[in-house]
C-alpha atoms as a PDB file:
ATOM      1  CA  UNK A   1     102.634 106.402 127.000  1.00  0.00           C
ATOM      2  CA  UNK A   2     102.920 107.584 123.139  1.00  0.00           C
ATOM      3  CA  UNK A   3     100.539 110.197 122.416  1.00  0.00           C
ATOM      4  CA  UNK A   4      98.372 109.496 119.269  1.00  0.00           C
ATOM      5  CA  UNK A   5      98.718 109.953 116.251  1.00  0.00           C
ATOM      6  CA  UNK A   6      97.249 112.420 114.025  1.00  0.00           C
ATOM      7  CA  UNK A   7      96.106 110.221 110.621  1.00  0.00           C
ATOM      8  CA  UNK A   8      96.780 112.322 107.193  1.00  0.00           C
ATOM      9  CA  UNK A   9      93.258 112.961 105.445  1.00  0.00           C
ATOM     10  CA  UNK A  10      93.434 110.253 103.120  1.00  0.00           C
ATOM     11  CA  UNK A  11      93.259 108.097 105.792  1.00  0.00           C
ATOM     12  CA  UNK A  12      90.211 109.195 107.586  1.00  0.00           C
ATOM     13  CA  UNK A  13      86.645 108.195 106.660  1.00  0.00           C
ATOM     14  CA  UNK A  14      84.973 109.826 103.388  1.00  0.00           C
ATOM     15  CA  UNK A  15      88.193 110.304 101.862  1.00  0.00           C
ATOM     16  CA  UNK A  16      89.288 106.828 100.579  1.00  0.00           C
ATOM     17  CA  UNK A  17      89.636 107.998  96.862  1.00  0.00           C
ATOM     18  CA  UNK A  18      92.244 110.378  97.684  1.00  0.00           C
ATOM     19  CA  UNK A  19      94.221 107.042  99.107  1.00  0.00           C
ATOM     20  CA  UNK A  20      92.925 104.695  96.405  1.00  0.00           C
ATOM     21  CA  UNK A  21      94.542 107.518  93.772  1.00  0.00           C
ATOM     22  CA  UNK A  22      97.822 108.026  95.794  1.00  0.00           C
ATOM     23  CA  UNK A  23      98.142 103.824  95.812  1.00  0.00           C
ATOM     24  CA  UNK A  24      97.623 104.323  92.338  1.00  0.00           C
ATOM     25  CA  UNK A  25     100.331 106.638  91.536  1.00  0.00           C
ATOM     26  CA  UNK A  26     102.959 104.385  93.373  1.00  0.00           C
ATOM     27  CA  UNK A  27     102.184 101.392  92.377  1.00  0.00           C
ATOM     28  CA  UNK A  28     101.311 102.400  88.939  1.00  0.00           C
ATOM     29  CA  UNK A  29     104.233 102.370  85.618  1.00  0.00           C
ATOM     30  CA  UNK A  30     105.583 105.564  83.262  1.00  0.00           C
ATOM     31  CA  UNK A  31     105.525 105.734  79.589  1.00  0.00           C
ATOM     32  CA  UNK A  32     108.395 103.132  78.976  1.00  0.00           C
ATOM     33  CA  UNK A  33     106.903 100.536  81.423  1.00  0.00           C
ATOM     34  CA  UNK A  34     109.349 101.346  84.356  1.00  0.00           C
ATOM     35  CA  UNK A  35     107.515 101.850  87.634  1.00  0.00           C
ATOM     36  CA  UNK A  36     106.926 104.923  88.730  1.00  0.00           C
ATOM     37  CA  UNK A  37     108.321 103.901  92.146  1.00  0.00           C
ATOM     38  CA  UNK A  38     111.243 102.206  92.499  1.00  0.00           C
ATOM     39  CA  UNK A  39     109.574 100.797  96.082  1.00  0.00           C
ATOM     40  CA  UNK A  40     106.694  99.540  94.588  1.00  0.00           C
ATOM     41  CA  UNK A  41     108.669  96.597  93.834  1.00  0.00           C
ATOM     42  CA  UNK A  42     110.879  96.547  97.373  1.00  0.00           C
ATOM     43  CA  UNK A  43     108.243  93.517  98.502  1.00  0.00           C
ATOM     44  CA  UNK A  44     108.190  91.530  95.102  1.00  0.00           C
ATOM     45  CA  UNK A  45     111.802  91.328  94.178  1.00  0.00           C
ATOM     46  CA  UNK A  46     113.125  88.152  93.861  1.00  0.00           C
ATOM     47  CA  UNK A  47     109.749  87.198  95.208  1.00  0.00           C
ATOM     48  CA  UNK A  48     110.192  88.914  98.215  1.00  0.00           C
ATOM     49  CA  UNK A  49     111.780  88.248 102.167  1.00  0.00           C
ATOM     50  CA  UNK A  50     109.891  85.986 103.208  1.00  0.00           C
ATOM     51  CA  UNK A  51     110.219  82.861 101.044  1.00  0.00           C
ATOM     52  CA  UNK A  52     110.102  79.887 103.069  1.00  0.00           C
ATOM     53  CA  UNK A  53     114.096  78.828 102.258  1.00  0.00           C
ATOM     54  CA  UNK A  54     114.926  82.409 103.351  1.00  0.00           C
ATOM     55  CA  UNK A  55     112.497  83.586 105.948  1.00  0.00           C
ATOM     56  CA  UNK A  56     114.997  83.863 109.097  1.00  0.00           C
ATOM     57  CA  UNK A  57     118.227  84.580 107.818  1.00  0.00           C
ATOM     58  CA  UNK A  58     119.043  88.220 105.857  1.00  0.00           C
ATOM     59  CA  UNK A  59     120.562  87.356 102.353  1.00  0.00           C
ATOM     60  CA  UNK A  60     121.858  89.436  99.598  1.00  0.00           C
ATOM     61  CA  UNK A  61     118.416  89.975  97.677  1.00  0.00           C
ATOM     62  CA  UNK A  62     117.093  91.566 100.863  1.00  0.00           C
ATOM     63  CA  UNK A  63     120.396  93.971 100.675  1.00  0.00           C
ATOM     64  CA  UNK A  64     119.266  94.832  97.464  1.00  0.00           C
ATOM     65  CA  UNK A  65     115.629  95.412  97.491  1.00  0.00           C
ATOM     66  CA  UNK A  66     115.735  98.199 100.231  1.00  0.00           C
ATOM     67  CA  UNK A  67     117.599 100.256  97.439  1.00  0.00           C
ATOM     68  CA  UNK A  68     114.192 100.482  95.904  1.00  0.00           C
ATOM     69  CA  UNK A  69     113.197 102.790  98.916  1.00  0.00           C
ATOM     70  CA  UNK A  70     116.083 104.542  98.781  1.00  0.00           C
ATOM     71  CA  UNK A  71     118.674 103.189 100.922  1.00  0.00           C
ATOM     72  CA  UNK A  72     121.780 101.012 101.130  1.00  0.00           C
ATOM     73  CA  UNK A  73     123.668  98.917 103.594  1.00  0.00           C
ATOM     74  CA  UNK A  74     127.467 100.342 103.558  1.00  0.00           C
ATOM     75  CA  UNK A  75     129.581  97.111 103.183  1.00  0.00           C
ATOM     76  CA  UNK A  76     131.010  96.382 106.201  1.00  0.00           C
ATOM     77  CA  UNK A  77     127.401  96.087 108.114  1.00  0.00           C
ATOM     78  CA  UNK A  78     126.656  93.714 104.913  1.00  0.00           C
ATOM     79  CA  UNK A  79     129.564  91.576 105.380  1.00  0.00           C
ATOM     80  CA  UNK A  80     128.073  91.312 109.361  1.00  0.00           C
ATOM     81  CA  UNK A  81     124.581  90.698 108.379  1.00  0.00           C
ATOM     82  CA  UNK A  82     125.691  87.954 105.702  1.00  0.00           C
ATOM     83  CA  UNK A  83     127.778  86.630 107.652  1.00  0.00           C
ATOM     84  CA  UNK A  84     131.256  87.539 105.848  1.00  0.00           C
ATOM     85  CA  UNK A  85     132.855  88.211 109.052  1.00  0.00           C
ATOM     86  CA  UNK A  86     133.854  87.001 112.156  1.00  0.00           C
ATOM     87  CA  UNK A  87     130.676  87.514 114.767  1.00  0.00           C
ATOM     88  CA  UNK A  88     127.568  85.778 115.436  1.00  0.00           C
ATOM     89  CA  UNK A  89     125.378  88.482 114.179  1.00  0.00           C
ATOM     90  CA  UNK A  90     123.569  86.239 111.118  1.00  0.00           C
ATOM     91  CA  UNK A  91     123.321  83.450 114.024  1.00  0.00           C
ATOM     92  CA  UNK A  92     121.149  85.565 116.344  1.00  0.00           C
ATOM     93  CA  UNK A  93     119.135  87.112 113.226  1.00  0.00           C
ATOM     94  CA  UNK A  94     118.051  83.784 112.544  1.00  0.00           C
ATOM     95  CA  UNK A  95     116.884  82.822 116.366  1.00  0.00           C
ATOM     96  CA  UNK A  96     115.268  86.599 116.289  1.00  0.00           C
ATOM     97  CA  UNK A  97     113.503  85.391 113.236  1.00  0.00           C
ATOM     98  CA  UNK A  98     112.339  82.783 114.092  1.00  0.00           C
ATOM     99  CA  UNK A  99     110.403  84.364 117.060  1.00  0.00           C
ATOM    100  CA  UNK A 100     108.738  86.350 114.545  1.00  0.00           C
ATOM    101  CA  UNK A 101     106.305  83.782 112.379  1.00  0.00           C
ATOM    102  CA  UNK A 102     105.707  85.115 108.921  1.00  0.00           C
ATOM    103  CA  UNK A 103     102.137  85.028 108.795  1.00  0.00           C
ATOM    104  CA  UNK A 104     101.244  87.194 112.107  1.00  0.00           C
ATOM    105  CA  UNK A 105      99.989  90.718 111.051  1.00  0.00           C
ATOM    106  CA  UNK A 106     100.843  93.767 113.825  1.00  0.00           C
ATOM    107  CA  UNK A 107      97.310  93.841 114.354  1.00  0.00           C
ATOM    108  CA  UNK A 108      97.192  90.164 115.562  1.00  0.00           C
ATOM    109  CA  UNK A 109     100.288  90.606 117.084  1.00  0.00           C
ATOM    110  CA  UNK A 110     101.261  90.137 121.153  1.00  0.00           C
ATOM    111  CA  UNK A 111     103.245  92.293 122.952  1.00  0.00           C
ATOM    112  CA  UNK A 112     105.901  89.266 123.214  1.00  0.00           C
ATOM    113  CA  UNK A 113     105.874  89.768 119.256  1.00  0.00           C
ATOM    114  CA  UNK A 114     107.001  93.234 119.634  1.00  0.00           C
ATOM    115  CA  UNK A 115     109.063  92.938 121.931  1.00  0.00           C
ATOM    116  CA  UNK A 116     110.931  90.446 120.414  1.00  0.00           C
ATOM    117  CA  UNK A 117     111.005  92.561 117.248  1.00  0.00           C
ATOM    118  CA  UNK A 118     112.149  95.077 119.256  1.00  0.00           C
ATOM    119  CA  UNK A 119     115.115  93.051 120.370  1.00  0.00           C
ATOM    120  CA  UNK A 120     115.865  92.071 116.724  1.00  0.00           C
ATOM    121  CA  UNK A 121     115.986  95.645 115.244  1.00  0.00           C
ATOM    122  CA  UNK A 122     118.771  96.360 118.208  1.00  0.00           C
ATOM    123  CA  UNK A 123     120.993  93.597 116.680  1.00  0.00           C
ATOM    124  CA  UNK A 124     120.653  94.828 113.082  1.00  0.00           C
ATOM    125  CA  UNK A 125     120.579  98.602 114.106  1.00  0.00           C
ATOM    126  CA  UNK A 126     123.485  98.674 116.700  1.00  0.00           C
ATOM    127  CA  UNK A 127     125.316  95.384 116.297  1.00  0.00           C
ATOM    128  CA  UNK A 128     125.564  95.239 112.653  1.00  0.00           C
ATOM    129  CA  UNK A 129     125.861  99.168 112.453  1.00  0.00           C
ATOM    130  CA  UNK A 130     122.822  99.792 109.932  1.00  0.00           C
ATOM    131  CA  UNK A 131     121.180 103.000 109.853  1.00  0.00           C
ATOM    132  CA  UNK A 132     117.721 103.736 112.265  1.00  0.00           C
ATOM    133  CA  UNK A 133     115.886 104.204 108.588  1.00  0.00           C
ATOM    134  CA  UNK A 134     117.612 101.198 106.738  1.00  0.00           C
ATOM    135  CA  UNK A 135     117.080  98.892 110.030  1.00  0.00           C
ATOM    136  CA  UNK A 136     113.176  99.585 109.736  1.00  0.00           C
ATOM    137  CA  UNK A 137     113.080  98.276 105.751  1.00  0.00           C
ATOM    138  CA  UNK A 138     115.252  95.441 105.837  1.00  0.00           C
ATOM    139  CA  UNK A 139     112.850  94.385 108.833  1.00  0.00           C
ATOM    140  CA  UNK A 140     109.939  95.239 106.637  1.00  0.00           C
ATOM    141  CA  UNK A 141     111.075  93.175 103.926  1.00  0.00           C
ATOM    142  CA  UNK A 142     111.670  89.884 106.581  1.00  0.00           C
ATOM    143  CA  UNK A 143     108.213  90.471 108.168  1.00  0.00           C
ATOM    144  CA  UNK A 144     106.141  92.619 105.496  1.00  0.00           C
ATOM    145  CA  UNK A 145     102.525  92.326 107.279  1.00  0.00           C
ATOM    146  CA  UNK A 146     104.203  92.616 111.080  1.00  0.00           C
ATOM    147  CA  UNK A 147     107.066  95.616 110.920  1.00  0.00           C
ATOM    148  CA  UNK A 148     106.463  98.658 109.048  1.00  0.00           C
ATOM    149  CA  UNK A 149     108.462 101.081 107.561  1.00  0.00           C
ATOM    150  CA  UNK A 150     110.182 103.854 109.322  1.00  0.00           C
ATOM    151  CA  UNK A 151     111.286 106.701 108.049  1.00  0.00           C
ATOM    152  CA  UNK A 152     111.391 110.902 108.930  1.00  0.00           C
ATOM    153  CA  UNK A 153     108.148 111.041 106.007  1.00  0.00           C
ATOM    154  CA  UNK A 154     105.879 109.045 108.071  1.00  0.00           C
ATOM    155  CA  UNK A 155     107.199 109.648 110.666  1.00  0.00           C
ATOM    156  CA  UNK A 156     106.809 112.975 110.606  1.00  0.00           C
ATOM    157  CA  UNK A 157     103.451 113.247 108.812  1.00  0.00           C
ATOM    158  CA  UNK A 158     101.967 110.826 111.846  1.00  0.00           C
ATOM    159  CA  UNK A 159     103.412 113.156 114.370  1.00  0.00           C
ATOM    160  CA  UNK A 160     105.016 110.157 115.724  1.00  0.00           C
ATOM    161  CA  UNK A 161     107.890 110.708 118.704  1.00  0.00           C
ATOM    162  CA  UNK A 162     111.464 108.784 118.128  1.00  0.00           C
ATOM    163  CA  UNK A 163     110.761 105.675 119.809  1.00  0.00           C
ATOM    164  CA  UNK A 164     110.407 103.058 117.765  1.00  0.00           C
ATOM    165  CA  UNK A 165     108.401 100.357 119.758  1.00  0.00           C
ATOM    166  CA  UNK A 166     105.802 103.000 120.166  1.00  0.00           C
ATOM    167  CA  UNK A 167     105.837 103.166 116.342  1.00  0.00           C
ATOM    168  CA  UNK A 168     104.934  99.563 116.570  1.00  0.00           C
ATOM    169  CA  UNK A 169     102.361  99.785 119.216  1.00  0.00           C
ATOM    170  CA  UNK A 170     100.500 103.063 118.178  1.00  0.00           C
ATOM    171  CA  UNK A 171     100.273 101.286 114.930  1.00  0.00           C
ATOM    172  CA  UNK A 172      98.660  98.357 115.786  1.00  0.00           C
ATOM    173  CA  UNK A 173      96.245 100.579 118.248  1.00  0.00           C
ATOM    174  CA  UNK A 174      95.023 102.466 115.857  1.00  0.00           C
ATOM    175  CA  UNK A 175      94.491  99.272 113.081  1.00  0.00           C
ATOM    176  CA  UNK A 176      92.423  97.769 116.293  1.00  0.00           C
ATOM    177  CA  UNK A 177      90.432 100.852 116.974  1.00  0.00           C
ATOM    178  CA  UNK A 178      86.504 100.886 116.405  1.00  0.00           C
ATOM    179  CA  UNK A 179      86.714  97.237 115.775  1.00  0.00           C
ATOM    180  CA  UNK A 180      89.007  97.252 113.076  1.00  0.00           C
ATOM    181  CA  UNK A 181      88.136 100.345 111.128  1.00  0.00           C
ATOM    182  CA  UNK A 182      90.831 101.548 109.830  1.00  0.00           C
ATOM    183  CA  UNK A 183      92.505  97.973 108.687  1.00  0.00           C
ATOM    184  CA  UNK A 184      88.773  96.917 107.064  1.00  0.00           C
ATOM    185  CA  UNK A 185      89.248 100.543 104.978  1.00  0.00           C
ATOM    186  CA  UNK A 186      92.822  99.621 104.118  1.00  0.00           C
ATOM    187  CA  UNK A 187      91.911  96.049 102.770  1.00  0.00           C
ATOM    188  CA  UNK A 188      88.983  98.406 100.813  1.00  0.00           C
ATOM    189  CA  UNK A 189      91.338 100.553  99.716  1.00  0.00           C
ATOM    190  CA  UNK A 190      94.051  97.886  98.474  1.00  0.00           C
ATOM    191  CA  UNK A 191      91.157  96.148  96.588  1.00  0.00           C
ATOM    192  CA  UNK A 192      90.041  99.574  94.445  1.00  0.00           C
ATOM    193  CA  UNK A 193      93.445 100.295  94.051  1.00  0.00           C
ATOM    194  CA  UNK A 194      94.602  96.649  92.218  1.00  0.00           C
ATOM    195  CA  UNK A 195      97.765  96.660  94.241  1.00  0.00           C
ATOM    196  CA  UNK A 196      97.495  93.187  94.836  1.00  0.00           C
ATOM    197  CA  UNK A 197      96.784  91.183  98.461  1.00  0.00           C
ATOM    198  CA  UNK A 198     100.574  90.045  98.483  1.00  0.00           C
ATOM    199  CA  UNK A 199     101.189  93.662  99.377  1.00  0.00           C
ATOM    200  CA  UNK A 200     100.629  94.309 103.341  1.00  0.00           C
ATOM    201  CA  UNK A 201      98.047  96.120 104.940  1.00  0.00           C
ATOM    202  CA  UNK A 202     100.736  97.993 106.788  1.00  0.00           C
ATOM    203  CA  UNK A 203     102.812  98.738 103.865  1.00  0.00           C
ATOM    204  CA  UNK A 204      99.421 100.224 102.359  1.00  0.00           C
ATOM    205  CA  UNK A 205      99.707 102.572 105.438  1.00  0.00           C
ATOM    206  CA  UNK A 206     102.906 103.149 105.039  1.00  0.00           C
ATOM    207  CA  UNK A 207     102.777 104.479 101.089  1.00  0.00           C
ATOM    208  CA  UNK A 208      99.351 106.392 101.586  1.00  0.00           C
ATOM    209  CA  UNK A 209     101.248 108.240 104.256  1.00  0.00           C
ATOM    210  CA  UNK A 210     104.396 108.601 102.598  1.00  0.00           C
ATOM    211  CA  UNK A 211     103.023 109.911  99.197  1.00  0.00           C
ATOM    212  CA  UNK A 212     100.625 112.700 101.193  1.00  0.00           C
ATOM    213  CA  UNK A 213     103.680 113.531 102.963  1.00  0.00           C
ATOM    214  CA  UNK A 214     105.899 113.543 100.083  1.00  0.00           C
ATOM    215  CA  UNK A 215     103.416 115.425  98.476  1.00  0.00           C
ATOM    216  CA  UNK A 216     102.831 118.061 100.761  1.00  0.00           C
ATOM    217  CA  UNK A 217     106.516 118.550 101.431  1.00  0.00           C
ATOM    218  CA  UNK A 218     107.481 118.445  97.590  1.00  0.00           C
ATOM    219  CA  UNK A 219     107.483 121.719  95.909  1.00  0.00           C
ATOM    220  CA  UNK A 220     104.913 122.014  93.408  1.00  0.00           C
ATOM    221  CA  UNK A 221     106.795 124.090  90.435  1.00  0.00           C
ATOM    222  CA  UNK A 222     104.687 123.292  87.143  1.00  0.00           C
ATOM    223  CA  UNK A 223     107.279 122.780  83.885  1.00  0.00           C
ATOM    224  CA  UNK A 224     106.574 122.436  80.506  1.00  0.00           C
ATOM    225  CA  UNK A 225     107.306 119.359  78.387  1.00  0.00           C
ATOM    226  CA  UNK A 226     110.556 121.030  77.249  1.00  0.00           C
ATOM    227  CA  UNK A 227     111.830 120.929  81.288  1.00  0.00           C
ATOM    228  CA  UNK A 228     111.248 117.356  82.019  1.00  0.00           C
ATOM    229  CA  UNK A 229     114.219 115.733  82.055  1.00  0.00           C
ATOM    230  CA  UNK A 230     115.342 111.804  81.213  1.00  0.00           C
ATOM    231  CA  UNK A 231     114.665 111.276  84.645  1.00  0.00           C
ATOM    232  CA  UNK A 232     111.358 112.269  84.900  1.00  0.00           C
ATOM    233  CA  UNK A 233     110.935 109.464  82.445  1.00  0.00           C
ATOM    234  CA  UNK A 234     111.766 106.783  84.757  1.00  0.00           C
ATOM    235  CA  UNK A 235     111.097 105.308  87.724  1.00  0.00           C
ATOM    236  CA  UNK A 236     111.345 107.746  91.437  1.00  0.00           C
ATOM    237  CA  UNK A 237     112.903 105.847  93.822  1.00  0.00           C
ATOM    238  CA  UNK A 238     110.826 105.651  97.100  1.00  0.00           C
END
């Protein structure tokens, strides 16, 4: 069995403003309207994975939107997942897909759910050669309030092992525990922030977590006007 995870502090009780101001920062714009997060649009461009003429097969705006948090899908495991090559990889995407209906949340979800997800990331990860981290998004996008985002951040901040399906299922423990606590704060959380209720209550996990980790892992160096750069002026990816 996984052991559990230890929650960052902005997700504990009492300290919902820290999370409401982090949700802020990443969904929020710079000076010259950019976002200030690239990923703050991965679940809205092109209006997002899970369109109805989309939902079960991977196309090219799904390719393109995981760029936003920071990754890309080297060409020849594109050509597999579009179907640009000989193999029926896009074929059992779809079937996997299907499996997976777009309006089940992980905390609603049954085991058969994950399991079935489970069997889905092993065709994009290993037979369509995608990266552990890249797998987990380009899920996320297809099913945004069922499969969360992986990465080392979270991952690490959570204090999570390597096994994925126990990402899945410690995940939708801890959304279950005390009779929903946790998920009720997130929806609270999502509200005060003005993020929007198109955006997932997992993927509200997900950035809390991954901007206190980024945080805490990013060197804090203070600069004068004079040091910022063009960069700094745009939009971070992630």
């Amino acid at each position: 069995m996984a052991a559990s995870w230890t929650l960052p502090e902005p997700l504990l009780p009492g300290h919902e403003p820290a999370a409401v101001d982090l949700l802020q920062r990443y969904f929020g714009t710079v000076s010259n309207g950019d976002p200030a997060y690239t990923g703050s649009r991965f679940e809205r461009f092109a209006r997002g994975g899970d369109l109805p003429e989309i939902k079960n097969q991977i196309v090219p705006s799904d390719l393109v939107s995981v760029t936003l948090l920071s990754v890309k899908v080297p060409g020849s495991a594109a050509l597999r997942l579009l179907g640009d090559h000989p193999t029926e990889h896009p074929q059992k995407i779809s079937l996997l897909l299907e499996k997976l209906p777009t309006n089940v949340e992980l905390v609603s979800a049954t085991d058969e759910h994950l399991v079935d997800a489970n069997e889905l990331w092993q065709r994009v990860r290993r037979g369509c050669k995608v990266g552990p981290t890249t797998t987990s998004k380009l899920l996320a996008r297809k099913r945004p309030h069922l499969l969360p985002v992986i990465d080392s951040v979270v991952s690490t901040e959570l204090n999570h092992n390597n096994r994925r399906l126990d990402f899945y299922r410690e995940m939708r423990r801890i959304l279950n525990a005390d009779d929903r606590a946790l998920y009720r704060r997130l929806q609270q959380m999502r509200g005060a922030a003005g993020v929007g209720d198109d955006i997932s209550i997992i993927r509200v996990f997900d950035v809390v977590v991954w901007m206190y980790g980024s945080d805490q892992q990013r060197p804090r160096v203070p600069r004068t006007p004079a040091q910022t750069t063009h960069d700094d002026q745009g939009a971070r990816s992630r």
